[in-house]
Each structure stands twice: as C-alpha cells, then as structure tokens.
Protein backbone atom coordinates (compact mmCIF):
# COMPACT_ATOMS: atom_id res chain seq x y z
CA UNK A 1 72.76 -22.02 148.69
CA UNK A 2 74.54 -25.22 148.99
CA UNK A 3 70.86 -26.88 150.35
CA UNK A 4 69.04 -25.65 147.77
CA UNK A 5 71.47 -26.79 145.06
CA UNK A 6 71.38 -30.34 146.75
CA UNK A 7 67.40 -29.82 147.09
CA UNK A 8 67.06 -28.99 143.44
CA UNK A 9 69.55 -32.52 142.45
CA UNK A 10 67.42 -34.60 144.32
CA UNK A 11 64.50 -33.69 143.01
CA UNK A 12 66.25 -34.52 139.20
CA UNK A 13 67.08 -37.82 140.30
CA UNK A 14 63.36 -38.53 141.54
CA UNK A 15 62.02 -36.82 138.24
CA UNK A 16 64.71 -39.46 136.42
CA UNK A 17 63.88 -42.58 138.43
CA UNK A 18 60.58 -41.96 137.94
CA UNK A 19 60.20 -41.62 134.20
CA UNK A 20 62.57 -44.76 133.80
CA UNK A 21 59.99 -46.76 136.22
CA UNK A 22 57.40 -45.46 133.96
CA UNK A 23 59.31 -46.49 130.74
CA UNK A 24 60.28 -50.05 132.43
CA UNK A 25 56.14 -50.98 133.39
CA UNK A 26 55.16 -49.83 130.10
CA UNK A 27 57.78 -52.06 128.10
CA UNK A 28 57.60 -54.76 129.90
CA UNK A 29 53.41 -54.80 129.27
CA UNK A 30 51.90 -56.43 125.75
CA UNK A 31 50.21 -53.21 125.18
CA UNK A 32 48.21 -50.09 127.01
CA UNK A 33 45.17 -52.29 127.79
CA UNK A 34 42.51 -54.50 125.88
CA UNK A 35 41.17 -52.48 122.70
CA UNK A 36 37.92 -52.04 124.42
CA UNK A 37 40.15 -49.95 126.73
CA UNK A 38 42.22 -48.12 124.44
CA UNK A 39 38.70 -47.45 122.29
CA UNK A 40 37.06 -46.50 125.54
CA UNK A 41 39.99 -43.98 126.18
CA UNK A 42 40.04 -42.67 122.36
CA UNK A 43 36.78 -41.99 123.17
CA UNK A 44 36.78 -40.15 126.18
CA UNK A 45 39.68 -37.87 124.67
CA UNK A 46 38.10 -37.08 121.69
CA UNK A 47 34.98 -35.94 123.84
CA UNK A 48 37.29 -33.68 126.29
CA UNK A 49 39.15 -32.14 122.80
CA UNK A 50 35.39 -31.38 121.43
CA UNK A 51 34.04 -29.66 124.87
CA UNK A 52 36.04 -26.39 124.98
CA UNK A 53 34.84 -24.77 121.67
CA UNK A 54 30.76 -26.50 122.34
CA UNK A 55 30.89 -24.16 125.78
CA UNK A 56 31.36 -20.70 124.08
CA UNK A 57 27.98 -21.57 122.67
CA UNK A 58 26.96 -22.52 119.42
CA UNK A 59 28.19 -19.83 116.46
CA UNK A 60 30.23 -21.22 113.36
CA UNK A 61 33.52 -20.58 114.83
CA UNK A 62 32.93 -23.08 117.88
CA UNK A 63 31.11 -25.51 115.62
CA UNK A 64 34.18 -25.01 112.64
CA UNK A 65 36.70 -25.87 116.14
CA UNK A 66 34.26 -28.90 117.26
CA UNK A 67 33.69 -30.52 113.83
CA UNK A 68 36.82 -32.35 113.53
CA UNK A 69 36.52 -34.11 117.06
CA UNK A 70 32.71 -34.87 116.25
CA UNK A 71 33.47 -36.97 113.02
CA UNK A 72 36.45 -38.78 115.02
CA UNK A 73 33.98 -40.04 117.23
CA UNK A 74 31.10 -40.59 114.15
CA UNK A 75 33.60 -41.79 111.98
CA UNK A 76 31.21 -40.83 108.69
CA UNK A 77 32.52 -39.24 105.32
CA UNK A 78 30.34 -36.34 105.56
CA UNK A 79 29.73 -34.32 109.13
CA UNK A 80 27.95 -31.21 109.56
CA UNK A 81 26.62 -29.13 112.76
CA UNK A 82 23.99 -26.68 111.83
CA UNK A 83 21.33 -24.14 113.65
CA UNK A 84 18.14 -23.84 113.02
CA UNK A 85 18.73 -22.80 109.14
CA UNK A 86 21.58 -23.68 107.92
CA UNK A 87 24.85 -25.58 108.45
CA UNK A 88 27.63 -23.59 110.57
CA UNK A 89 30.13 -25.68 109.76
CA UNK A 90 30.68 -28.66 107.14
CA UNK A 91 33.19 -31.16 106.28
CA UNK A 92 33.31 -33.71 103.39
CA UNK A 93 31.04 -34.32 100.33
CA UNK A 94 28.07 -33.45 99.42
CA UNK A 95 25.93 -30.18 99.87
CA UNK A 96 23.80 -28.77 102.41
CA UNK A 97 20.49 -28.78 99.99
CA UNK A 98 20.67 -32.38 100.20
CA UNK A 99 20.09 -32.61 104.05
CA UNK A 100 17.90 -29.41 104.11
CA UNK A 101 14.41 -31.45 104.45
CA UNK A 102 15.80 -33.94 106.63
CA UNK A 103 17.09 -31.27 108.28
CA UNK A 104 13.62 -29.61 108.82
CA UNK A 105 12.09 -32.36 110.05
CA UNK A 106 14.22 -33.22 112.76
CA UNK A 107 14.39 -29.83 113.95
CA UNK A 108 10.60 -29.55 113.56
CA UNK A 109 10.17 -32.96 115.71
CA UNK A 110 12.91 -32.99 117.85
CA UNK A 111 13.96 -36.40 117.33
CA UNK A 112 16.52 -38.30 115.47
CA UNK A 113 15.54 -38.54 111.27
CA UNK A 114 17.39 -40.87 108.89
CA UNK A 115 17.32 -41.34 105.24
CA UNK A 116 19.11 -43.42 102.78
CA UNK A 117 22.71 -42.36 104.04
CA UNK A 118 21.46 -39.74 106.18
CA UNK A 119 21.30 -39.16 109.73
CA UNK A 120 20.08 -35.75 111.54
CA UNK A 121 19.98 -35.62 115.22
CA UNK A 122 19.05 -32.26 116.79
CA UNK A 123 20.83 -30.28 119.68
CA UNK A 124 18.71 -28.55 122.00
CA UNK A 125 19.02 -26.58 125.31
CA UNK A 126 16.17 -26.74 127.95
CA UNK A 127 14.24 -28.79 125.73
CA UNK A 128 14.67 -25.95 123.27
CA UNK A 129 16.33 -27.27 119.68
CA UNK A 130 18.54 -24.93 118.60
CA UNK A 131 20.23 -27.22 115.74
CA UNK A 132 21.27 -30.68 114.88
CA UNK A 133 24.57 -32.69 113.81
CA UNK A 134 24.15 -34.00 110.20
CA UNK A 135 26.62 -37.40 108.83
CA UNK A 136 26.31 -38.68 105.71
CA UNK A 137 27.53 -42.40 105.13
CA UNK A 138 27.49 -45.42 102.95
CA UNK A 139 24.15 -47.03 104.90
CA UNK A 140 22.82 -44.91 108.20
CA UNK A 141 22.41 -48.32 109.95
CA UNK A 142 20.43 -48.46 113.41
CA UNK A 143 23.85 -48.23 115.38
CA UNK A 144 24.66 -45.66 113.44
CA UNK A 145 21.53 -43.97 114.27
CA UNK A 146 21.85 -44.53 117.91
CA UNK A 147 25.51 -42.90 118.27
CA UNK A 148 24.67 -39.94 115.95
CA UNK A 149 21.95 -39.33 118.95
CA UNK A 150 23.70 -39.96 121.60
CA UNK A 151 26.68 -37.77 120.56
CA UNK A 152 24.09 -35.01 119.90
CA UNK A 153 22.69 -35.44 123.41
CA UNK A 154 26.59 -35.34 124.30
CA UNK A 155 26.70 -31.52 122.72
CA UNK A 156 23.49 -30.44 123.73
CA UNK A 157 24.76 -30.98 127.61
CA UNK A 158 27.89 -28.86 126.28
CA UNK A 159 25.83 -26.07 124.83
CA UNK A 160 23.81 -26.29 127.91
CA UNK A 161 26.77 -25.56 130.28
CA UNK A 162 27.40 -22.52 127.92
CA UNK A 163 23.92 -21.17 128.59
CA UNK A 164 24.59 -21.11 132.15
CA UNK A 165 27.99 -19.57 131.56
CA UNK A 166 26.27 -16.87 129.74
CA UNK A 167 23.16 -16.59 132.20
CA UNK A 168 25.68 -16.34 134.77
CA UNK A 169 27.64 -13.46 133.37
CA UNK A 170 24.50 -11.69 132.62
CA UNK A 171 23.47 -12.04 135.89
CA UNK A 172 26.31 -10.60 137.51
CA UNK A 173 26.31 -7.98 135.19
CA UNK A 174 22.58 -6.84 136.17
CA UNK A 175 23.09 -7.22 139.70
CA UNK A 176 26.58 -4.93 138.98
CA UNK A 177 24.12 -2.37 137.48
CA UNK A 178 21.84 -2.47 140.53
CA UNK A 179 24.69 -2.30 142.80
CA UNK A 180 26.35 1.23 140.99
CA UNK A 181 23.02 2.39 140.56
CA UNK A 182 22.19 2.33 144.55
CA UNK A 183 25.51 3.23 145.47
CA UNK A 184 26.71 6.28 142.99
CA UNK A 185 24.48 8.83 143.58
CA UNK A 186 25.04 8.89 147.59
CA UNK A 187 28.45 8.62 147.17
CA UNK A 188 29.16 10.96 144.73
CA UNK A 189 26.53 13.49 146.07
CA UNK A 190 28.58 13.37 149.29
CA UNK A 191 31.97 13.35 147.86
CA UNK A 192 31.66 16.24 145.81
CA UNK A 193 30.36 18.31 148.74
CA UNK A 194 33.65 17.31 150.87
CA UNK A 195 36.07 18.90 148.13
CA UNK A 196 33.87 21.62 147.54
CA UNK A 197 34.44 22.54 151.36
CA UNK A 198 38.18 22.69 150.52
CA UNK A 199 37.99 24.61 146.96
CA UNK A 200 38.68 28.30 149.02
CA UNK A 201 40.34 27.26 152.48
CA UNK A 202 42.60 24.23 150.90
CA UNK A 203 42.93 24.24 147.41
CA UNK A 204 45.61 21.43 147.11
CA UNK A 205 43.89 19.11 149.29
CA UNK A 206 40.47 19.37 147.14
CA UNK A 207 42.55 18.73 144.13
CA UNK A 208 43.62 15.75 145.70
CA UNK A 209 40.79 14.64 146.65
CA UNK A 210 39.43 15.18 143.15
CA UNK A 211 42.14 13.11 141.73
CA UNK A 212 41.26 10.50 144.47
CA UNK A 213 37.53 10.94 143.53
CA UNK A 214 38.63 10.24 139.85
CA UNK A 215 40.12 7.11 140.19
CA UNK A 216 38.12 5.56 142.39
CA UNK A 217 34.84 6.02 140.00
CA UNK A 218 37.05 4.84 137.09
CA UNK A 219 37.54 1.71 139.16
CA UNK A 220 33.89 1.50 140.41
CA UNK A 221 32.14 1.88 136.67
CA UNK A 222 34.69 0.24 134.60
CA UNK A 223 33.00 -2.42 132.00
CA UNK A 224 34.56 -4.95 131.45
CA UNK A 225 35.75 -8.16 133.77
CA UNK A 226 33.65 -10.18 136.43
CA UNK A 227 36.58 -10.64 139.00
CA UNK A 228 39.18 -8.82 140.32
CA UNK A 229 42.27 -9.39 142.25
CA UNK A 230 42.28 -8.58 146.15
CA UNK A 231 44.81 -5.58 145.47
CA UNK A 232 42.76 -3.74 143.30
CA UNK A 233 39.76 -4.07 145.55
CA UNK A 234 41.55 -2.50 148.54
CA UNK A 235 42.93 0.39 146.32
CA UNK A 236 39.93 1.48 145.72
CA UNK A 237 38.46 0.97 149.52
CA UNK A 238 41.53 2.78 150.21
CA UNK A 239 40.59 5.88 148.54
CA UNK A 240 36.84 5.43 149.01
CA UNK A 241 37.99 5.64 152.70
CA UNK A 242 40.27 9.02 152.15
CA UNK A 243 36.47 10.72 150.61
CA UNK A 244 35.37 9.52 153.62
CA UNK A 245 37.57 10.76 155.73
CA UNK A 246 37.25 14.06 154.13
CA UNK A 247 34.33 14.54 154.75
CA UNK A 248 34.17 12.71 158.65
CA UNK A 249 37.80 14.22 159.71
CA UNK A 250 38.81 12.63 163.00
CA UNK A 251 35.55 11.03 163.64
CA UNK A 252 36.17 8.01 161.00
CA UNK A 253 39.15 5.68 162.17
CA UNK A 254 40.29 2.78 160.06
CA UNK A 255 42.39 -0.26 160.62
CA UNK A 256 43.25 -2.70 157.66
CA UNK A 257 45.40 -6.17 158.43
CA UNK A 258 46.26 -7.45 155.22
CA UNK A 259 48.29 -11.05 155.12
CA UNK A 260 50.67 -10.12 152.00
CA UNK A 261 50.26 -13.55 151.05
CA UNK A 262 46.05 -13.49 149.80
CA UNK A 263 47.23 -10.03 148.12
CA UNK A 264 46.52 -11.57 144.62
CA UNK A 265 43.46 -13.82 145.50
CA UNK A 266 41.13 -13.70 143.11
CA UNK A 267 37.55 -12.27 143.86
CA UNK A 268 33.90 -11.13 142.46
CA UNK A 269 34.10 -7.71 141.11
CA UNK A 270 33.06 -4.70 144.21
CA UNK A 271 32.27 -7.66 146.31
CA UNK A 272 34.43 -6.08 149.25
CA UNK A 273 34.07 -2.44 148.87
CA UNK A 274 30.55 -1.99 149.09
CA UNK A 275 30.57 -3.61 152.62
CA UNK A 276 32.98 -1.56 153.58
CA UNK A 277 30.65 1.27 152.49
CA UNK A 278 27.79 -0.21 154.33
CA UNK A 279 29.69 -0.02 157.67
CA UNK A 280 30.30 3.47 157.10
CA UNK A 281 26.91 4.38 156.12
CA UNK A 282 24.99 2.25 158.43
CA UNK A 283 27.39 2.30 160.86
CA UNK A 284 28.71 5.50 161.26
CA UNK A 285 26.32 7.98 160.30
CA UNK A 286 23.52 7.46 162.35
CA UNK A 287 25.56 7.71 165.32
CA UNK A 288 27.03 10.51 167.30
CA UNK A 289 31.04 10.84 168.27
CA UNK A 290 33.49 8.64 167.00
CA UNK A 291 33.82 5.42 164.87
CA UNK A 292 36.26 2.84 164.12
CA UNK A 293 36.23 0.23 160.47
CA UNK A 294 38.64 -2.09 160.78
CA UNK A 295 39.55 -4.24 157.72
CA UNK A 296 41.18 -7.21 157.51
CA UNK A 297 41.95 -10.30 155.43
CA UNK A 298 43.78 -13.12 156.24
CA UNK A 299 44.82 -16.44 154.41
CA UNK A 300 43.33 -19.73 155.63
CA UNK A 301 44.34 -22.39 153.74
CA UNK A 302 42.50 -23.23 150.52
CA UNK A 303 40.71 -19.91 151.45
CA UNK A 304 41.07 -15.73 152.04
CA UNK A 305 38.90 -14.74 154.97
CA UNK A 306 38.18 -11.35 155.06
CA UNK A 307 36.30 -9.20 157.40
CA UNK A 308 34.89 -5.75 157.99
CA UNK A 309 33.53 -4.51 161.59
CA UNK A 310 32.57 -1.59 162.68
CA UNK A 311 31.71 -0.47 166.35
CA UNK A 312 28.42 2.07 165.11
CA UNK A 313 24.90 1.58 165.75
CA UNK A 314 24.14 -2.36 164.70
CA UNK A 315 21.17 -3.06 163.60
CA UNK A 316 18.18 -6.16 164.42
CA UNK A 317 19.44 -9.09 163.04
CA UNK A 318 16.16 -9.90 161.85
CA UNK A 319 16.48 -6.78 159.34
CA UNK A 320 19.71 -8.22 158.29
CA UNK A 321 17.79 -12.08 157.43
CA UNK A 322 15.24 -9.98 155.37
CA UNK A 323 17.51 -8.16 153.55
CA UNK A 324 19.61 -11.04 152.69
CA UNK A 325 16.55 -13.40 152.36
CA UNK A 326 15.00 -10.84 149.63
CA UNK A 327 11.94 -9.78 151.71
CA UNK A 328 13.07 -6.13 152.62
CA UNK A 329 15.89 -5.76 149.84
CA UNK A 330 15.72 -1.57 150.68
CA UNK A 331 17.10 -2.17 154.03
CA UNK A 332 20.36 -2.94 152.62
CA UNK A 333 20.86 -3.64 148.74
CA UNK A 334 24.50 -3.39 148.77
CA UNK A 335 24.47 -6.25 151.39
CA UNK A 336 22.22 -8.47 149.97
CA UNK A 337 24.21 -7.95 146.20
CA UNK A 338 27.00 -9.28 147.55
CA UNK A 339 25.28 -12.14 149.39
CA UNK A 340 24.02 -12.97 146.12
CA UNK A 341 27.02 -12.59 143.75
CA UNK A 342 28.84 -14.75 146.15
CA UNK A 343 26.76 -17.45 146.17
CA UNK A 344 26.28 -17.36 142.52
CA UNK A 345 30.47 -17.65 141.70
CA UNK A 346 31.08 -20.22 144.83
CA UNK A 347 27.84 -21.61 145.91
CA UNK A 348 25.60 -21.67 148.71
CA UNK A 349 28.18 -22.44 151.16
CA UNK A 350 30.01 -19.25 150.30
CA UNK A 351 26.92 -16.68 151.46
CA UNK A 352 28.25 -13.73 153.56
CA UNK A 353 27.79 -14.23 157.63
CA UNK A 354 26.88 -10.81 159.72
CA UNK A 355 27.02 -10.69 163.19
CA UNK A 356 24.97 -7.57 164.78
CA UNK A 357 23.05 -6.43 167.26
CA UNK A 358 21.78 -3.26 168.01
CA UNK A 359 23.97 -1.07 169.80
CA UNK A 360 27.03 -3.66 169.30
CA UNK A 361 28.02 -2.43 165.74
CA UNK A 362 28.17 -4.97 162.97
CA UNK A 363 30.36 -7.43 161.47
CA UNK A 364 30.38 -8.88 157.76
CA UNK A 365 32.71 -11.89 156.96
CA UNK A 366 33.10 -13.18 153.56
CA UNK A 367 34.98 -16.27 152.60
CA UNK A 368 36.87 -16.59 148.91
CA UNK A 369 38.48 -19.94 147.71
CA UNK A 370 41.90 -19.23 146.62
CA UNK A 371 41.49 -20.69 143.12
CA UNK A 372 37.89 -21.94 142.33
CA UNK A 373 36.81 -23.37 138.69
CA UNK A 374 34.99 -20.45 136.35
CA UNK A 375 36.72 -17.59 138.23
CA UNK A 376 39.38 -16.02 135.91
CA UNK A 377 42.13 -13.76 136.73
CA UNK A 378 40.97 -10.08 136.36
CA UNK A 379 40.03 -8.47 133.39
C-alpha cells in the first residue's frame, strides 16, 4: 500500500512539473507561432470539427451539425449545403429560390458556378454529384471561387468515406445472411433430433438442451451489431458444443484455453463459432471413433490469437485455397465467410491461415487486433 501511495505522488509531481514547463515555454514565447501558423492550425481544426457529422452521410441533420464549421472556414454571410433539390441546411440571409438556378446548373455540370455574389460548388461521390455547398457574399471573387471548391472537394472525400462505411456494413450484413442461411438448417435439423431422443428416456436433460438450443439461436440470429466481444462468442460455442455433444456423447471431446486477459477483445460478429462448427462437421463426422476440438485463444501483444484444431479427417489443402480463393465456395462457405469478413474489418493481412492435410485433421488460426479503428464495442 505504502508503494503504491508513493507511486501515485510521484506521478502528481511529474503531472505538476510538467504543466509548469509547459506554462514556462509558452510565456516566455511572443506568441503560438507566425499567423500563417496559427491560420494554418485554425484551419486544420475547423476541418477535423466538420468531419464527424459529413461521415454519417449526407441527410439534413449531418449537414445542420457541419454548417457551422463550413462557413468558419468560407467565412461568407450566407452558407448553405444542399442535395440534389433543395437546401438541407441554411444559415444567414437570403432564400433558397435565389440560388435555385445556380444551383441547377452546377449540379447539372458538375463544376463550380458563380454569379453576382454567388458561388455553388457541387459534392459528389464516385464522380456521382449528390449536392453542392452554396455562400453568398458581398463579390464571389476568383479566390473566393477557388476555396468554395476546394472545401467542397474537402466534403465530397468525407461523404465518400461514409459510402464505404455504409458499403461496408451492408456487406457484412449480406455475407451474415449467407452465413445463417448455410449454417441454420443443418444445425437446427440436427439439434432438434438430439432432444427429441431424450423427450421419453430423459425428460430434464431435453429440456435443457432446449433451453440451451434457445439461447444459442437467439445469439446466432440476433439483428443488430457488427462486432461482438470475445465472451459472448465463446458462450455461444459453448452451448453450440453441449448440442453437439448431445447428439455425439463420448465421441466429441473439447478443450478450450482461454487467457482471461483477451476475454473482452473485440471481434467480427460469428467470426469464431462457425469455425468451430466446421471442425466438427468436417472434422468429425466423416470419421469413425473418437474426436478431439480444442479451442484456444491467447493474448499476443497488440493482438488475440485464437485457434481451433481438430484431429478428424483433414482435407487437400488445395480444396481449402479454392474455397477461400472463391473458386469452389460449396466446399466450405462458413470458412471462406469468415476469411472474408476478416479481411474486410482488418485488412488483407488479417485473412484466416489453415493448416491441413488429409488424414492430419485441420487447423484454423485467426488473428484480431486488440483495438483497431471502425470496430466498435458490441452492440
């Protein structure tokens, strides 16, 4: 106790010494650079306060939250960003008829349109306008002109990132749908036949199992949230594994090594279980005696490394490099789903590695960053 007390003084001093260093090198300077500095700065932190609301997309409540950074950085009486019809949010004199032709034609062209006091400059995504930024001001000068479009390139790149945002989400959602839809009905068909074979010889264990059965397809076909924490994924392997089990009795043996400390890592939504299905499937039933899974995760640094193995059948790896590659996506869809969902949240470098051969069983390793830009806590 006496250590940490001392730990937790030091570390006030430091935070004091430090701040008063800061305070002395700042007084003792003229001023926080040359104004072409400070103006570059300005600049750069109006931009960052304008980005959030520009990459939910473009809707009058993220243009309403971006309009007051836009004029700081136009500086014009009159700002306004529009769609393709009509202005979604506007601040300062005037009225939108007076900008409506202007308006037209910029969208129409795709280029920058001044007149009088008027400036329109459209926004577009993939080459695709999808509105513009309006100013009115005493004279629309050349220079002007020139930072009305570049600013509007500036928010098109924003809206841009939203698009893939969106893209992305809908893209995990679809391959989600493909995932449930090749993994349900075997499952479920084979689950409900296990606690049917208990209904007359063990009726509290099929109840069990149904509860089991229950919660695990609640978990499985919720809708809503990409990403999960680690936890929740091995809950539900956990009672995927007791249907299992109920149906494979002493045959199906499991190990799981779990480092406590990647317990709350963040991950892609059923990006664990359905490998652990695969091993059972693949692995399991198309052999004769006995099996072993054996599950485990461990922390690595800036990363969770987990890994499921199996000691059934294996399989040509050459099957395994056409189902992940695309070219024979029936051999194994849940594999390749995961491959792909992966390498969609983390990037190429973050693809799943298996390691099979026939007759050696098979083993999947997946790498997740512990904390990785996009990827949210769990819905």
């Amino acid at each position: 106790m006496d250590n940490l007390v001392t730990a937790l003084v030091a570390a006030a001093v430091l935070v004091a010494v430090a701040a008063y260093a800061r305070w002395w090198l700042l007084s003792r300077r003229p001023g926080l650079g040359t104004p072409e500095d400070r103006a570059t700065y300005e600049t750069l932190h109006t931009t960052a306060l304008a980005a959030p609301a520009l990459r939910r997309g473009l809707d009058a409540e993220s243009a309403a939250s971006a309009l007051p950074h836009v004029r700081t950085l136009l500086g014009a009486r009159t700002v306004a960003i529009t769609d393709t019809e009509r202005p979604l949010a506007w601040d300062g004199p005037g009225r939108p008829e007076d900008v409506a032709e202007l308006m037209a034609a910029a969208i129409g062209s795709g280029t920058t349109k001044a007149s009088g006091g008027m400036i329109v400059a459209p926004l577009a995504i993939d080459g695709q306008v999808v509105g513009s930024v309006v100013i009115v001001a005493d004279e629309a000068s050349a220079g002007l002109a020139r930072a009305t479009t570049e600013v509007a390139r500036w928010m098109s790149s924003q809206l841009e990132l939203a698009e893939l945002a969106i893209s992305r989400t809908a893209l995990m959602e679809a391959e989600l749908r493909a995932l449930r839809a090749q993994i349900s009905p075997h499952f479920i068909y084979n689950s409900l036949g296990a606690i049917a074979s208990f209904v007359r010889t063990d009726p509290e264990r099929a109840r069990e199992l149904l509860l089991e059965f229950a919660d695990f397809t609640r978990y499985s076909f919720r809708q809503h949230g990409e990403f999960t924490t680690l936890t929740e994924e091995l809950r539900s392997i956990e009672r995927y594994l007791v249907l299992e089990k109920a149906r494979f009795g002493d045959r199906l043996r499991v190990v799981t090594l779990v480092a406590p400390e990647v317990l709350n890592v963040t991950l892609p939504f059923l990006s664990i279980q359905p490998l652990v299905e695969n091993a059972v499937r693949h692995g399991l039933e198309t052999r004769a005696g006995d099996g072993t899974i054996t599950l485990t995760a461990m922390d690595a640094g800036h990363e969770c490394h987990i890994t499921i193995e199996d000691d059934g059948a294996g399989v040509d790896p050459e099957i395994v490099r056409a189902a992940l590659s695309g070219a024979n996506p029936s051999a194994s869809v849940g594999l390749a789903n995961v491959d792909e969902r992966m390498r969609t949240v983390y990037g190429n470098a973050y693809g799943i590695v298996v390691e099979t051969a026939p007759g050696h069983g098979t083993k999947v390793t997946v790498r997740v960053p512990k904390f990785s830009p996009g990827v949210g806590p769990a819905a």
